[in-house]
PDB file of N, CA and C in Angstrom:
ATOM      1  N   UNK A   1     134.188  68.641   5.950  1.00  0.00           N
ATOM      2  CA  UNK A   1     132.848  68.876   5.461  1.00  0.00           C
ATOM      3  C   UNK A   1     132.341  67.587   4.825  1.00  0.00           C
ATOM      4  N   UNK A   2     131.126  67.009   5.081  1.00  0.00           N
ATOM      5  CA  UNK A   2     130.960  65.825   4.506  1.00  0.00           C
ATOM      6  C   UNK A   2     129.826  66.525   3.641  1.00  0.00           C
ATOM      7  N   UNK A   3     129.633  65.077   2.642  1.00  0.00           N
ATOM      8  CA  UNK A   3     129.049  65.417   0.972  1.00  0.00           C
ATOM      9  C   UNK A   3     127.677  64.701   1.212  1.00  0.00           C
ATOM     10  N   UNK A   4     127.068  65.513   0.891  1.00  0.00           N
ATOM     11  CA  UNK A   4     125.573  64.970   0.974  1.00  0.00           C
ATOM     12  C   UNK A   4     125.577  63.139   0.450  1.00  0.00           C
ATOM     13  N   UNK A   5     124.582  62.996   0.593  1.00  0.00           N
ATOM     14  CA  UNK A   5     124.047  61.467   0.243  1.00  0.00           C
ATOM     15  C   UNK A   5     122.946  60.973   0.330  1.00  0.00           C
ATOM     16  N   UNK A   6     123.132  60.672  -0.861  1.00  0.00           N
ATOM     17  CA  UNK A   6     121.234  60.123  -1.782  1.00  0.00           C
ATOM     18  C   UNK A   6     120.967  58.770  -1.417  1.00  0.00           C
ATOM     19  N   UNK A   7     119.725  58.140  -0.316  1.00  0.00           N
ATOM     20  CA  UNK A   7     119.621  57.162  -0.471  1.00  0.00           C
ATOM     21  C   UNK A   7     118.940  56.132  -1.550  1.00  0.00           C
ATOM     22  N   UNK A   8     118.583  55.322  -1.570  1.00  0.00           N
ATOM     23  CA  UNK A   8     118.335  54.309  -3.206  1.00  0.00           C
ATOM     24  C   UNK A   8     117.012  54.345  -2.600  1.00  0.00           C
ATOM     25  N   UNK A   9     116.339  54.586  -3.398  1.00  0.00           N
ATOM     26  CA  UNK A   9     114.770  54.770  -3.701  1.00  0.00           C
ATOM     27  C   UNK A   9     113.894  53.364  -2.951  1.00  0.00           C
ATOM     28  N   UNK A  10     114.423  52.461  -2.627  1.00  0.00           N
ATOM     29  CA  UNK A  10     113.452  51.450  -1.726  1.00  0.00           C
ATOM     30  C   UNK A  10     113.599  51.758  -0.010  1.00  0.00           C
ATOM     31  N   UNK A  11     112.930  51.885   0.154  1.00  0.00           N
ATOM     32  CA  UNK A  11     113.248  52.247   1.760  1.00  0.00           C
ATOM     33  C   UNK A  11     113.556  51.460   2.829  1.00  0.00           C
ATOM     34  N   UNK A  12     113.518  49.540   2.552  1.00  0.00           N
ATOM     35  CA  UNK A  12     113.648  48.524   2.782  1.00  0.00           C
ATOM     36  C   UNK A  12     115.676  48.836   2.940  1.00  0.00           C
ATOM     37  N   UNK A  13     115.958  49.195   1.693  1.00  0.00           N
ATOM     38  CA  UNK A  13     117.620  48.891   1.106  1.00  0.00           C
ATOM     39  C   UNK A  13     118.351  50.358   2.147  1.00  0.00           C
ATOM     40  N   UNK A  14     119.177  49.955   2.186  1.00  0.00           N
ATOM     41  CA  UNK A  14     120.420  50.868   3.134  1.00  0.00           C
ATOM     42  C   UNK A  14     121.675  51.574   2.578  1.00  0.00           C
ATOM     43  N   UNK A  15     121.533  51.232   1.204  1.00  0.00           N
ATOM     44  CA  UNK A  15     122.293  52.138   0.542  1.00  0.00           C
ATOM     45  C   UNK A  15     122.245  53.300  -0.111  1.00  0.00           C
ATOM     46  N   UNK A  16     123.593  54.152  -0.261  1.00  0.00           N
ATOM     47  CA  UNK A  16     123.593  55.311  -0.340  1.00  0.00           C
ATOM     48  C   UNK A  16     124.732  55.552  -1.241  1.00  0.00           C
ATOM     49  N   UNK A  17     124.438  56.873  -1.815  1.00  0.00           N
ATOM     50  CA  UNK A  17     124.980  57.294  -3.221  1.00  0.00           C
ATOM     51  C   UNK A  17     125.085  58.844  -2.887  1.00  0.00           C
ATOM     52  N   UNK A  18     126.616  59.130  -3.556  1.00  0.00           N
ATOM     53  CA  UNK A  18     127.077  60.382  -3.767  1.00  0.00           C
ATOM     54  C   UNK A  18     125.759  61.048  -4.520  1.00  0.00           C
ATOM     55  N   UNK A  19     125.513  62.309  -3.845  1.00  0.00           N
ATOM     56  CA  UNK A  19     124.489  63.609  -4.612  1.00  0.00           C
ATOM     57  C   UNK A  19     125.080  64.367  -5.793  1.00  0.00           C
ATOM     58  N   UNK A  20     124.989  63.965  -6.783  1.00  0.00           N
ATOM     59  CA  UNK A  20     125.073  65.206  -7.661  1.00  0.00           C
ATOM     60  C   UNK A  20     124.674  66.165  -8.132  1.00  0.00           C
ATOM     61  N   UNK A  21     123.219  65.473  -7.996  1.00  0.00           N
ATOM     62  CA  UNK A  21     122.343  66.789  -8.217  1.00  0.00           C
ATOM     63  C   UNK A  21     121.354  67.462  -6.688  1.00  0.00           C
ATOM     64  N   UNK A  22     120.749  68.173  -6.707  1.00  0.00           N
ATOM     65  CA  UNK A  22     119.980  68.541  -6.174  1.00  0.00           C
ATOM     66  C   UNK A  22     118.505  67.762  -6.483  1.00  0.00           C
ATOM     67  N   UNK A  23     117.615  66.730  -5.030  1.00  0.00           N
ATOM     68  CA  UNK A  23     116.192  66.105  -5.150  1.00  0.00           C
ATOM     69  C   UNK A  23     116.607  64.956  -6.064  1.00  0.00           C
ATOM     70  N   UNK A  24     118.069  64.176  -5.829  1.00  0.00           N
ATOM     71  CA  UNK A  24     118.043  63.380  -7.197  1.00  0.00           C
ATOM     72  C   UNK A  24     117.497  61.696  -7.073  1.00  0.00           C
ATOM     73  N   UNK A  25     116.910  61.234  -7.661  1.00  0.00           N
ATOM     74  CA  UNK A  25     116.482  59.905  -6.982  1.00  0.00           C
ATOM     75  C   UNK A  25     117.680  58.752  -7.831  1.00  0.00           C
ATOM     76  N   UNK A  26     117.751  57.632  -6.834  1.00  0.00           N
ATOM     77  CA  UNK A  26     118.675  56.747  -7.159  1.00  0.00           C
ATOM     78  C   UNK A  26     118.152  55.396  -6.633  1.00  0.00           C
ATOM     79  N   UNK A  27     118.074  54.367  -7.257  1.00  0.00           N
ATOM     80  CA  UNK A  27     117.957  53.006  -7.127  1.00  0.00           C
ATOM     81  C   UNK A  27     119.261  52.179  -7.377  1.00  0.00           C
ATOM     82  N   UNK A  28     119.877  51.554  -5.783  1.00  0.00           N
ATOM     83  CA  UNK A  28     121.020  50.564  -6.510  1.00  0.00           C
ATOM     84  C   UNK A  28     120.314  49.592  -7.266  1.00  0.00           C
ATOM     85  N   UNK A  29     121.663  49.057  -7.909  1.00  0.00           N
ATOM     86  CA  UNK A  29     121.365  47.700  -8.859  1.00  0.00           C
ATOM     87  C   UNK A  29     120.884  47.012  -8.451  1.00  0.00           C
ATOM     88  N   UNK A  30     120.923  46.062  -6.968  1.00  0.00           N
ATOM     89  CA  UNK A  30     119.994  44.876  -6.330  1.00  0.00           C
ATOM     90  C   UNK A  30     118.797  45.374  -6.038  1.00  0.00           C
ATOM     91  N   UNK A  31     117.968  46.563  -6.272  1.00  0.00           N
ATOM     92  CA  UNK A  31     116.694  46.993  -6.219  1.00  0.00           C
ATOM     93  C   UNK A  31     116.197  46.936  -7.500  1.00  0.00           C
ATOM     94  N   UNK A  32     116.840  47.315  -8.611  1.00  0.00           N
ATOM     95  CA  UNK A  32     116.516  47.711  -9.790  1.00  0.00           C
ATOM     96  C   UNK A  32     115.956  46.101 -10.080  1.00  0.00           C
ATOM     97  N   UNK A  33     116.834  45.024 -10.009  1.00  0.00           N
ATOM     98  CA  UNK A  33     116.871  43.693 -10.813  1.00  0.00           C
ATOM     99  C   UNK A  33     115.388  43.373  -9.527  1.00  0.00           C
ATOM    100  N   UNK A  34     115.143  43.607  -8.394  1.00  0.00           N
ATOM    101  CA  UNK A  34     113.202  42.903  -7.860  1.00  0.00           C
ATOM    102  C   UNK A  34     112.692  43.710  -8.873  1.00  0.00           C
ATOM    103  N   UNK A  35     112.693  44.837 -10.151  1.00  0.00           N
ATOM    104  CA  UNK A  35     111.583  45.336 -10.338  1.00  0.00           C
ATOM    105  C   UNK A  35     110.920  44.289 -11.883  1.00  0.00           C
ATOM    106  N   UNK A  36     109.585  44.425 -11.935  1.00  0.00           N
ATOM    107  CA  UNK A  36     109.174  43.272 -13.124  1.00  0.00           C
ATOM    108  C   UNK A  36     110.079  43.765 -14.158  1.00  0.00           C
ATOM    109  N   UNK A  37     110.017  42.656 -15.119  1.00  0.00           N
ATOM    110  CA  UNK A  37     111.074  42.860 -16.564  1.00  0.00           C
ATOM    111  C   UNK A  37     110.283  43.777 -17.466  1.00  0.00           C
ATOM    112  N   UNK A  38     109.428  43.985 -17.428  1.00  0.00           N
ATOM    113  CA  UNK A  38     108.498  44.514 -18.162  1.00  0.00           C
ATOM    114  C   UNK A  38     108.349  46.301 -17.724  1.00  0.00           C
ATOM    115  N   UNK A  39     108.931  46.116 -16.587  1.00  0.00           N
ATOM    116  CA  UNK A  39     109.199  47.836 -16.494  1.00  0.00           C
ATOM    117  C   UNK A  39     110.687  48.062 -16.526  1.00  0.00           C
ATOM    118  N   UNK A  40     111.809  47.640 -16.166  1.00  0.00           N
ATOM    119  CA  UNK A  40     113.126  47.826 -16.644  1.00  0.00           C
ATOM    120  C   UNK A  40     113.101  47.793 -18.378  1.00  0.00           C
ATOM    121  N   UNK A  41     112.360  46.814 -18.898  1.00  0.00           N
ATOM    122  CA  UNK A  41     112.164  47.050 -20.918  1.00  0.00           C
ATOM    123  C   UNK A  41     111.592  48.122 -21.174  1.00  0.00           C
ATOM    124  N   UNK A  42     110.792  48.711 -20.133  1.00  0.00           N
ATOM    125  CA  UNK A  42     109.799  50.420 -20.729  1.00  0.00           C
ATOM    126  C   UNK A  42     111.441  51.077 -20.122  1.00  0.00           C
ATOM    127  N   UNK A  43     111.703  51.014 -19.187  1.00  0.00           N
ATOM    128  CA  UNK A  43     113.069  52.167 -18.775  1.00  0.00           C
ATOM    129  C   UNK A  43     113.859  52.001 -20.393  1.00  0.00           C
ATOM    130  N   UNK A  44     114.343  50.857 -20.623  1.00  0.00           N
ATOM    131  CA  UNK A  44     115.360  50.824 -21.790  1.00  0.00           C
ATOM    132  C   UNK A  44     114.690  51.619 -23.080  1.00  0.00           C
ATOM    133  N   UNK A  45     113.297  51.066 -23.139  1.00  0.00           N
ATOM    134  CA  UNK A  45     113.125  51.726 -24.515  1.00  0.00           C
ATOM    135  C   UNK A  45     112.979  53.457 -24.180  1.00  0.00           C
ATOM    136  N   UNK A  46     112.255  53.960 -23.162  1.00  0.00           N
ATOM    137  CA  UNK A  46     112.841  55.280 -22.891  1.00  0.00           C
ATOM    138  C   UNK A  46     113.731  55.749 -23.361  1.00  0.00           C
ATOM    139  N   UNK A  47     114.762  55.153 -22.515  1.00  0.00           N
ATOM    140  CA  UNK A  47     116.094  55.527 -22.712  1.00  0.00           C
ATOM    141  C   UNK A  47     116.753  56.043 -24.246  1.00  0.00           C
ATOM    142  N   UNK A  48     116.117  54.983 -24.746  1.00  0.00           N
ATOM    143  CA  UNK A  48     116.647  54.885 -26.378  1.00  0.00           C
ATOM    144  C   UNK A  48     115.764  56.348 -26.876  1.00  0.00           C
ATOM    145  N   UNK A  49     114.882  56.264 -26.930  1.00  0.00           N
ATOM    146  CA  UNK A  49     113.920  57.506 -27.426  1.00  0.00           C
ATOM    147  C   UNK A  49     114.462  58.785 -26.644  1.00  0.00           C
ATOM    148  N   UNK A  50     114.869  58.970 -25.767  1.00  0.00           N
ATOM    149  CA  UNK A  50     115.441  60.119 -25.285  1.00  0.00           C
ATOM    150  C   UNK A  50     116.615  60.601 -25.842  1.00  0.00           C
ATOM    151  N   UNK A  51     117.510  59.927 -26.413  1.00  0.00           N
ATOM    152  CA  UNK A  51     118.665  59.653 -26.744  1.00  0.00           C
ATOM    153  C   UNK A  51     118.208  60.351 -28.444  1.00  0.00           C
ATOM    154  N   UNK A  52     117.122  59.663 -29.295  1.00  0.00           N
ATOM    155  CA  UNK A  52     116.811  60.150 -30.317  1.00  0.00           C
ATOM    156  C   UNK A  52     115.966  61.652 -30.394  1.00  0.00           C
ATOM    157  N   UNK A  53     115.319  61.779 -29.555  1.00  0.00           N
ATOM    158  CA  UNK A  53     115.349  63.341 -29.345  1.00  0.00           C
ATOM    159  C   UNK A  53     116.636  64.172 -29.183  1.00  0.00           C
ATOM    160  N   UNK A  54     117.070  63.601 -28.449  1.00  0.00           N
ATOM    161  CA  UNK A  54     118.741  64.584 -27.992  1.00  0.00           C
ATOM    162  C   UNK A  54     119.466  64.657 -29.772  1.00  0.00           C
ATOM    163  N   UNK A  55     119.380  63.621 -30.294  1.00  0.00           N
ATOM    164  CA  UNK A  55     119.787  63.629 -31.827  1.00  0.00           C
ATOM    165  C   UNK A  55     119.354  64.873 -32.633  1.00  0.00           C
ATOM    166  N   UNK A  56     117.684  64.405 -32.480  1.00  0.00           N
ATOM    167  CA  UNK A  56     117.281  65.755 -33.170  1.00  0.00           C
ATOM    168  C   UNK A  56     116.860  67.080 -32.988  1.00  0.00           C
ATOM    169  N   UNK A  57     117.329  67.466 -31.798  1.00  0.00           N
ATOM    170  CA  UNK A  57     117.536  68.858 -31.193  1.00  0.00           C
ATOM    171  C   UNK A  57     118.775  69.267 -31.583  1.00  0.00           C
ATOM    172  N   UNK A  58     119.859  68.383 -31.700  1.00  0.00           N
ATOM    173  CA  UNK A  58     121.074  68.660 -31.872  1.00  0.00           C
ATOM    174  C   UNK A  58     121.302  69.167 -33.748  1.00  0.00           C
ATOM    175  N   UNK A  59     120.206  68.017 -34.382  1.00  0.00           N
ATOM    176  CA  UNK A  59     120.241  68.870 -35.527  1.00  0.00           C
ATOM    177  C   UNK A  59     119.682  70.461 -35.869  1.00  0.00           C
ATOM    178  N   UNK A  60     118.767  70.515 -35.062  1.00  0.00           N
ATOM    179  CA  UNK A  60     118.599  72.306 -35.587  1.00  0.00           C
ATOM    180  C   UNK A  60     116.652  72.142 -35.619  1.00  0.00           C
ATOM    181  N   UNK A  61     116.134  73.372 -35.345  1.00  0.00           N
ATOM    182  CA  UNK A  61     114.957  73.430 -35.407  1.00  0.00           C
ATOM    183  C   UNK A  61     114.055  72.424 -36.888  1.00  0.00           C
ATOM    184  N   UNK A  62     115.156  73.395 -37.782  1.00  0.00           N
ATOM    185  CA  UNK A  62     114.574  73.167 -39.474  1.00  0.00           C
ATOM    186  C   UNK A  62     114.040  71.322 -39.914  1.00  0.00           C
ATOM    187  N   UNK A  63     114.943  70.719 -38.469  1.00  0.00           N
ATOM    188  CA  UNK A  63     114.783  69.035 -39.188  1.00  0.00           C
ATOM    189  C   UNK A  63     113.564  68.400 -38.631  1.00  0.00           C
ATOM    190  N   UNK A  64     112.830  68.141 -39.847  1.00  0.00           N
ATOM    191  CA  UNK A  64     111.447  67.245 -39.382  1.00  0.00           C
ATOM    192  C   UNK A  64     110.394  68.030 -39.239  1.00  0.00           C
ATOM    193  N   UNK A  65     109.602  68.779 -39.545  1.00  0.00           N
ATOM    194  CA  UNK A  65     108.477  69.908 -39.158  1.00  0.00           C
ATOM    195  C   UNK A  65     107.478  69.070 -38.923  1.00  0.00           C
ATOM    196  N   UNK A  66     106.747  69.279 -38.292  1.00  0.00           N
ATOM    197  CA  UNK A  66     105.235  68.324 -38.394  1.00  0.00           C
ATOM    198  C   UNK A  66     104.517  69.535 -38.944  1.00  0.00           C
ATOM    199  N   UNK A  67     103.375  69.463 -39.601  1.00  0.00           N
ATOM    200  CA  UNK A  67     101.985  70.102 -39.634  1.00  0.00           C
ATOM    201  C   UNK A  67     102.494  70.625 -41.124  1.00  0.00           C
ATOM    202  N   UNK A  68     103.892  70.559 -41.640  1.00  0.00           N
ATOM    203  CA  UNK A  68     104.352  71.459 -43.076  1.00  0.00           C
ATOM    204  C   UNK A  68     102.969  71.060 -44.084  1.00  0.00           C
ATOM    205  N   UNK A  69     102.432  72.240 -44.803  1.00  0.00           N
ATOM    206  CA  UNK A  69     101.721  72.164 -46.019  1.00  0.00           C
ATOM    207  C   UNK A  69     102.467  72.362 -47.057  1.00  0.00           C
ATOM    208  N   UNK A  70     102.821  71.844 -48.379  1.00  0.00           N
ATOM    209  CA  UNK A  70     103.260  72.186 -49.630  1.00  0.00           C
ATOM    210  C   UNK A  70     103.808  72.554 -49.124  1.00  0.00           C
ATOM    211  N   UNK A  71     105.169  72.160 -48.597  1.00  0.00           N
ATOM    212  CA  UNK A  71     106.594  72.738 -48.370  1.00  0.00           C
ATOM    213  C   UNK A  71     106.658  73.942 -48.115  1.00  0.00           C
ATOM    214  N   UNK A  72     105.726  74.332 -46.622  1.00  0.00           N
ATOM    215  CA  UNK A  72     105.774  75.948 -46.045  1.00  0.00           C
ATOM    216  C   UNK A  72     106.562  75.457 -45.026  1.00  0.00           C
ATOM    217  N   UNK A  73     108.031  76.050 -44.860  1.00  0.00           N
ATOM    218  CA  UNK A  73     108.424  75.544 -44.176  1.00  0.00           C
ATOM    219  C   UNK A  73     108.242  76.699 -42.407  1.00  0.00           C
ATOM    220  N   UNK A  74     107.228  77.914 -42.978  1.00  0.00           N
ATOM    221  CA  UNK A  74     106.885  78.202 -41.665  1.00  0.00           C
ATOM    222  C   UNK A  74     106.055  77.182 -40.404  1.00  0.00           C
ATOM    223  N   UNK A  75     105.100  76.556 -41.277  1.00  0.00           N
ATOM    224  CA  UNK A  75     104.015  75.778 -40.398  1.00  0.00           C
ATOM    225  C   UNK A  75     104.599  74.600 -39.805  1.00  0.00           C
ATOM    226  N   UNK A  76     104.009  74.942 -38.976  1.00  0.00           N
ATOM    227  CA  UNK A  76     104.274  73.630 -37.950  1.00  0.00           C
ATOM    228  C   UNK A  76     105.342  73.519 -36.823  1.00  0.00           C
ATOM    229  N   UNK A  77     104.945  72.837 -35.403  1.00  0.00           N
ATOM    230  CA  UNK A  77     105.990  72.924 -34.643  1.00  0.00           C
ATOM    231  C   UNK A  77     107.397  71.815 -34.710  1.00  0.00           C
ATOM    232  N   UNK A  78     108.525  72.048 -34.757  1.00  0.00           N
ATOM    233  CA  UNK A  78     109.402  70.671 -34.855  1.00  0.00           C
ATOM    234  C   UNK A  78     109.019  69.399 -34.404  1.00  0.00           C
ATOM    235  N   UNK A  79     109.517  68.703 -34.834  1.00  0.00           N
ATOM    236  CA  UNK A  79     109.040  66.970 -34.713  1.00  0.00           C
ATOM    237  C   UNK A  79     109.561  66.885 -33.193  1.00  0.00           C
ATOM    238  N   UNK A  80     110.543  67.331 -32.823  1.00  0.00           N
ATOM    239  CA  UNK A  80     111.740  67.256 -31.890  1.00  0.00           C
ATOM    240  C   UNK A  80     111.558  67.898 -30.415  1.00  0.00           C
ATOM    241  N   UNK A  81     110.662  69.070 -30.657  1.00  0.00           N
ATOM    242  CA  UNK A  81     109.621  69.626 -29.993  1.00  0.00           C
ATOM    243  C   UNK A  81     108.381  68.823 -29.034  1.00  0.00           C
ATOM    244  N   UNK A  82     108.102  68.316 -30.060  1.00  0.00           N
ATOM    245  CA  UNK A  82     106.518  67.509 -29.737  1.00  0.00           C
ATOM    246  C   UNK A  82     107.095  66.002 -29.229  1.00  0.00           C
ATOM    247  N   UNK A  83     107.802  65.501 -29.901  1.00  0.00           N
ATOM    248  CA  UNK A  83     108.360  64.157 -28.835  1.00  0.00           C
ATOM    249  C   UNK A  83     108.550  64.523 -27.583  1.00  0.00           C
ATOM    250  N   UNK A  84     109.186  65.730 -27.189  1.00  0.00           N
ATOM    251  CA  UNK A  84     110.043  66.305 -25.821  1.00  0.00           C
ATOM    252  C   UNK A  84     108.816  66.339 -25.017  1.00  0.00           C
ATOM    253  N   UNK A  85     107.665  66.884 -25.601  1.00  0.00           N
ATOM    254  CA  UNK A  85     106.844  67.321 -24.407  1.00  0.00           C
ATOM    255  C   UNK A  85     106.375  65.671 -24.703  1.00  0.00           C
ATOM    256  N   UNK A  86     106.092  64.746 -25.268  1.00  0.00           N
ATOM    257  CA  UNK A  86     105.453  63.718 -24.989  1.00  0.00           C
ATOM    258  C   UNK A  86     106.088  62.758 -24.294  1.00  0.00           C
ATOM    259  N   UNK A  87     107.002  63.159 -24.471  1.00  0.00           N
ATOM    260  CA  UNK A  87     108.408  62.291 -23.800  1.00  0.00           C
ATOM    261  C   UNK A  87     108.339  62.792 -22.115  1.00  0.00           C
ATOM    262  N   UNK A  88     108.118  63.628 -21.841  1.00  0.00           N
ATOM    263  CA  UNK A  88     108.001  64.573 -20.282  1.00  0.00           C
ATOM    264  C   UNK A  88     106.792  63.308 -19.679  1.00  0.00           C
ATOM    265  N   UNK A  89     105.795  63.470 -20.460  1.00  0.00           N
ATOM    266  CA  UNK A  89     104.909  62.777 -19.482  1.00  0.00           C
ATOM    267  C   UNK A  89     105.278  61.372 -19.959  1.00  0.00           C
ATOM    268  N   UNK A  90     105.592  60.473 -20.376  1.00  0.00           N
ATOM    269  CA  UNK A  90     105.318  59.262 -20.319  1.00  0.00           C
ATOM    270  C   UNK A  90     106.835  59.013 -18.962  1.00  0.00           C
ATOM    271  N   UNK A  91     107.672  59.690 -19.299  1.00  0.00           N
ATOM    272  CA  UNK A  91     109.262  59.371 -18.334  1.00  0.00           C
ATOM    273  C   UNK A  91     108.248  59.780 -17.231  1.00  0.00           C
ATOM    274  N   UNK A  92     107.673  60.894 -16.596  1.00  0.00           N
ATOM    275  CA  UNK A  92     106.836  60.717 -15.161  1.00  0.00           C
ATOM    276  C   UNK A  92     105.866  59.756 -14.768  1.00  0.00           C
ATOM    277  N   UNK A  93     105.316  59.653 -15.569  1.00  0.00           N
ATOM    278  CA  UNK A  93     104.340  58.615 -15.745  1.00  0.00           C
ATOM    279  C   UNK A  93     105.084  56.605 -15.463  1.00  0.00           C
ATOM    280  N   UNK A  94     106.430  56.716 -15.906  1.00  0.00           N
ATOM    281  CA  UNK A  94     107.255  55.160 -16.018  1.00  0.00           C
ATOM    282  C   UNK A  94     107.580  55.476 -14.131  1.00  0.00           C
ATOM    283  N   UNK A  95     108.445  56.607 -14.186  1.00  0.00           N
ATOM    284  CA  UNK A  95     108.831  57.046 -12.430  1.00  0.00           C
ATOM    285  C   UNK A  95     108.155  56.794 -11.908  1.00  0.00           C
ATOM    286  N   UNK A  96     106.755  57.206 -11.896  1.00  0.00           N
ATOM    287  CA  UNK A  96     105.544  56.797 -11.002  1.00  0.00           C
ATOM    288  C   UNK A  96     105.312  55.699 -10.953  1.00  0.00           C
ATOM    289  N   UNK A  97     105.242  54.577 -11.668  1.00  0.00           N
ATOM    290  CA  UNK A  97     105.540  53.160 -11.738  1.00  0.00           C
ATOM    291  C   UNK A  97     106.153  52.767 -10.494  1.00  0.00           C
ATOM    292  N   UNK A  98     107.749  52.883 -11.114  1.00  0.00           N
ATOM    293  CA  UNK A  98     108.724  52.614 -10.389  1.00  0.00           C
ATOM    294  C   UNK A  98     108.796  52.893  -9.137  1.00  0.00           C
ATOM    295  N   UNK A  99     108.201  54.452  -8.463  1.00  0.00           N
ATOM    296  CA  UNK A  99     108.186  54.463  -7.038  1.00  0.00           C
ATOM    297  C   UNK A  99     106.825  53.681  -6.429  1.00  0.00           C
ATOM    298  N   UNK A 100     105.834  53.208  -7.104  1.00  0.00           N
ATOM    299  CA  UNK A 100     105.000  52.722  -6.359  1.00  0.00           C
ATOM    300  C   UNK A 100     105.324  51.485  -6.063  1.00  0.00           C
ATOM    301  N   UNK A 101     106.404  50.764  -6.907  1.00  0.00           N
ATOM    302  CA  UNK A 101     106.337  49.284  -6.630  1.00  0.00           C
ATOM    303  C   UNK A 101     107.120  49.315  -5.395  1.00  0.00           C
ATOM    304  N   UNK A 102     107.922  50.201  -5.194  1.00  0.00           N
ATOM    305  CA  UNK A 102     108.758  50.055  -4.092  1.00  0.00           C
ATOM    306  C   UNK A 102     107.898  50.673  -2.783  1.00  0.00           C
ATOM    307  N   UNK A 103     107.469  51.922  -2.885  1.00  0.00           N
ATOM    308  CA  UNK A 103     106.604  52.361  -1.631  1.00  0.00           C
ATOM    309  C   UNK A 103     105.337  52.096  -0.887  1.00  0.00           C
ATOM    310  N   UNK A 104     104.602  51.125  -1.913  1.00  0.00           N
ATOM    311  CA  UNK A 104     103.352  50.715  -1.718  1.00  0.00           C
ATOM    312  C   UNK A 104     103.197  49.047  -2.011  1.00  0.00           C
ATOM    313  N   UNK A 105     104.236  48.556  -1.290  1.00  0.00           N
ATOM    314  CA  UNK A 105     104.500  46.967  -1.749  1.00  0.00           C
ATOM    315  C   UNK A 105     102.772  46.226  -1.666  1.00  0.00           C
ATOM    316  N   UNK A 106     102.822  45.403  -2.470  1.00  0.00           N
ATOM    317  CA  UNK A 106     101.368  44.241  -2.036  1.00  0.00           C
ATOM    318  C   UNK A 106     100.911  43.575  -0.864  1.00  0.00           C
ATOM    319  N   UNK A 107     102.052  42.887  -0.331  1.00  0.00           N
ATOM    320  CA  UNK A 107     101.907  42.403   0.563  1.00  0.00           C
ATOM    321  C   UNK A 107     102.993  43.433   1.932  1.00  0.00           C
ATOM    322  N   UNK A 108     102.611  43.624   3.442  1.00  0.00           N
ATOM    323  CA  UNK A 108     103.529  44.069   3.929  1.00  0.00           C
ATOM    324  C   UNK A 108     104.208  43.501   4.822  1.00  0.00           C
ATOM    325  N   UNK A 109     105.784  43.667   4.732  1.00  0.00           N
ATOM    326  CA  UNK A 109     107.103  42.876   5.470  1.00  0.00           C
ATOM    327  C   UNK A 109     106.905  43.049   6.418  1.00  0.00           C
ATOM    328  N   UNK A 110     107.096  41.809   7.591  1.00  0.00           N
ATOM    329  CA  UNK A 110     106.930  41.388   8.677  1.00  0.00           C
ATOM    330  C   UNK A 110     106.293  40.434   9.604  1.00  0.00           C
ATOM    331  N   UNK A 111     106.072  40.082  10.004  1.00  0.00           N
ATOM    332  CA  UNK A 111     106.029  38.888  10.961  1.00  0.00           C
ATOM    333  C   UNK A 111     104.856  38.070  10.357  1.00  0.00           C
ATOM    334  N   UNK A 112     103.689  38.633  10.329  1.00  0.00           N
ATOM    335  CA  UNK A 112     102.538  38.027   9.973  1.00  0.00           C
ATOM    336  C   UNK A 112     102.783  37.374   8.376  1.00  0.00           C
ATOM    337  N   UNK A 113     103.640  38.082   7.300  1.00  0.00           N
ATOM    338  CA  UNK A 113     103.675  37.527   6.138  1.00  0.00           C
ATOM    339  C   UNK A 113     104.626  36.255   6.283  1.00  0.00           C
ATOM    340  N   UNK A 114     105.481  36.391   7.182  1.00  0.00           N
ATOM    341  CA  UNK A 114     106.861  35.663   7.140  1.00  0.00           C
ATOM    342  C   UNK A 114     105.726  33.795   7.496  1.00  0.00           C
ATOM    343  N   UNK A 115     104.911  34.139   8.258  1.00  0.00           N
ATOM    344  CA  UNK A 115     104.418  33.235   9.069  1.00  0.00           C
ATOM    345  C   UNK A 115     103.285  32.650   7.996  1.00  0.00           C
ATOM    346  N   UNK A 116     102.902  33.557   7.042  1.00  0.00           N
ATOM    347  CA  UNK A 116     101.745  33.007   6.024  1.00  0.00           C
ATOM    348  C   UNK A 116     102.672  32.464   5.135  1.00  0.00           C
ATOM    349  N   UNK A 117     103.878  32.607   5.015  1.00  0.00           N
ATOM    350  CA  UNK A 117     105.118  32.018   3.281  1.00  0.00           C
ATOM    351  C   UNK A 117     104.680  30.762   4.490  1.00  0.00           C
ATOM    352  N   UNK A 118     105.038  30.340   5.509  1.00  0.00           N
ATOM    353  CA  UNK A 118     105.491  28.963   6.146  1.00  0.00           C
ATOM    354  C   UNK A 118     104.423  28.180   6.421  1.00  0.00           C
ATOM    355  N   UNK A 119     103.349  28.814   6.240  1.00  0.00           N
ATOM    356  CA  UNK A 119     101.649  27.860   6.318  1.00  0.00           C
ATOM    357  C   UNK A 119     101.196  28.023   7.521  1.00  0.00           C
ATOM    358  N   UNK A 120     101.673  28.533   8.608  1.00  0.00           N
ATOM    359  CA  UNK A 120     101.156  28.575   9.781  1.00  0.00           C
ATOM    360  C   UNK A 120      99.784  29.455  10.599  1.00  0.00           C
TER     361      UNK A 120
END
């Protein structure tokens, strides 16, 4: 029985990656390093902020309330809460980035560009 396999998100590149999940997208490393530095630094700081949500879910509803008046500690939805959903759209929003640079290149590969790099 062979195991599914995820190819790397540029469609140019030929490599392929064990599935673990189900619809999972994957970029090897020699794709990742063409993308600008300036969107691999939004992936990292993501990263980090996701990581600090996961922190404070792990502490418990009670930590951080937003909206508290005079220490009601009914009001308001968790801090931890409201990052998550803000956190949802900006991580789709970075993805969407990331697949356009690869699927909708600027210039397109093949003969005519190869021939404009050489001046001809």
């Amino acid at each position: 029985m062979s195991e599914l396999r995820a190819p790397c998100l540029n469609p140019r590149c030929r490599r392929t990656f064990r599935c673990e999940h189900e619809g999972e997208t994957v970029i090897c490393r020699k794709c990742w390093m063409l993308l600008p530095m300036a969107v691999r630094q939004r992936d990292k700081q993501l990263r980090r902020r996701l990581r600090l949500i996961k922190r404070m879910f792990e502490k418990g509803t009670d930590y951080r309330r937003r909206g508290r008046h005079f220490g009601a500690p009914h009001r308001g939805t968790p801090q931890a809460y409201t990052m998550g959903v803000k956190f949802d759209r900006l991580w789709d929003r970075h993805w969407a980035r990331v697949r356009s640079f690869f699927l909708a290149p600027e210039k397109p590969v093949g003969l005519d560009t190869f021939l404009e790099e050489l001046g001809l």
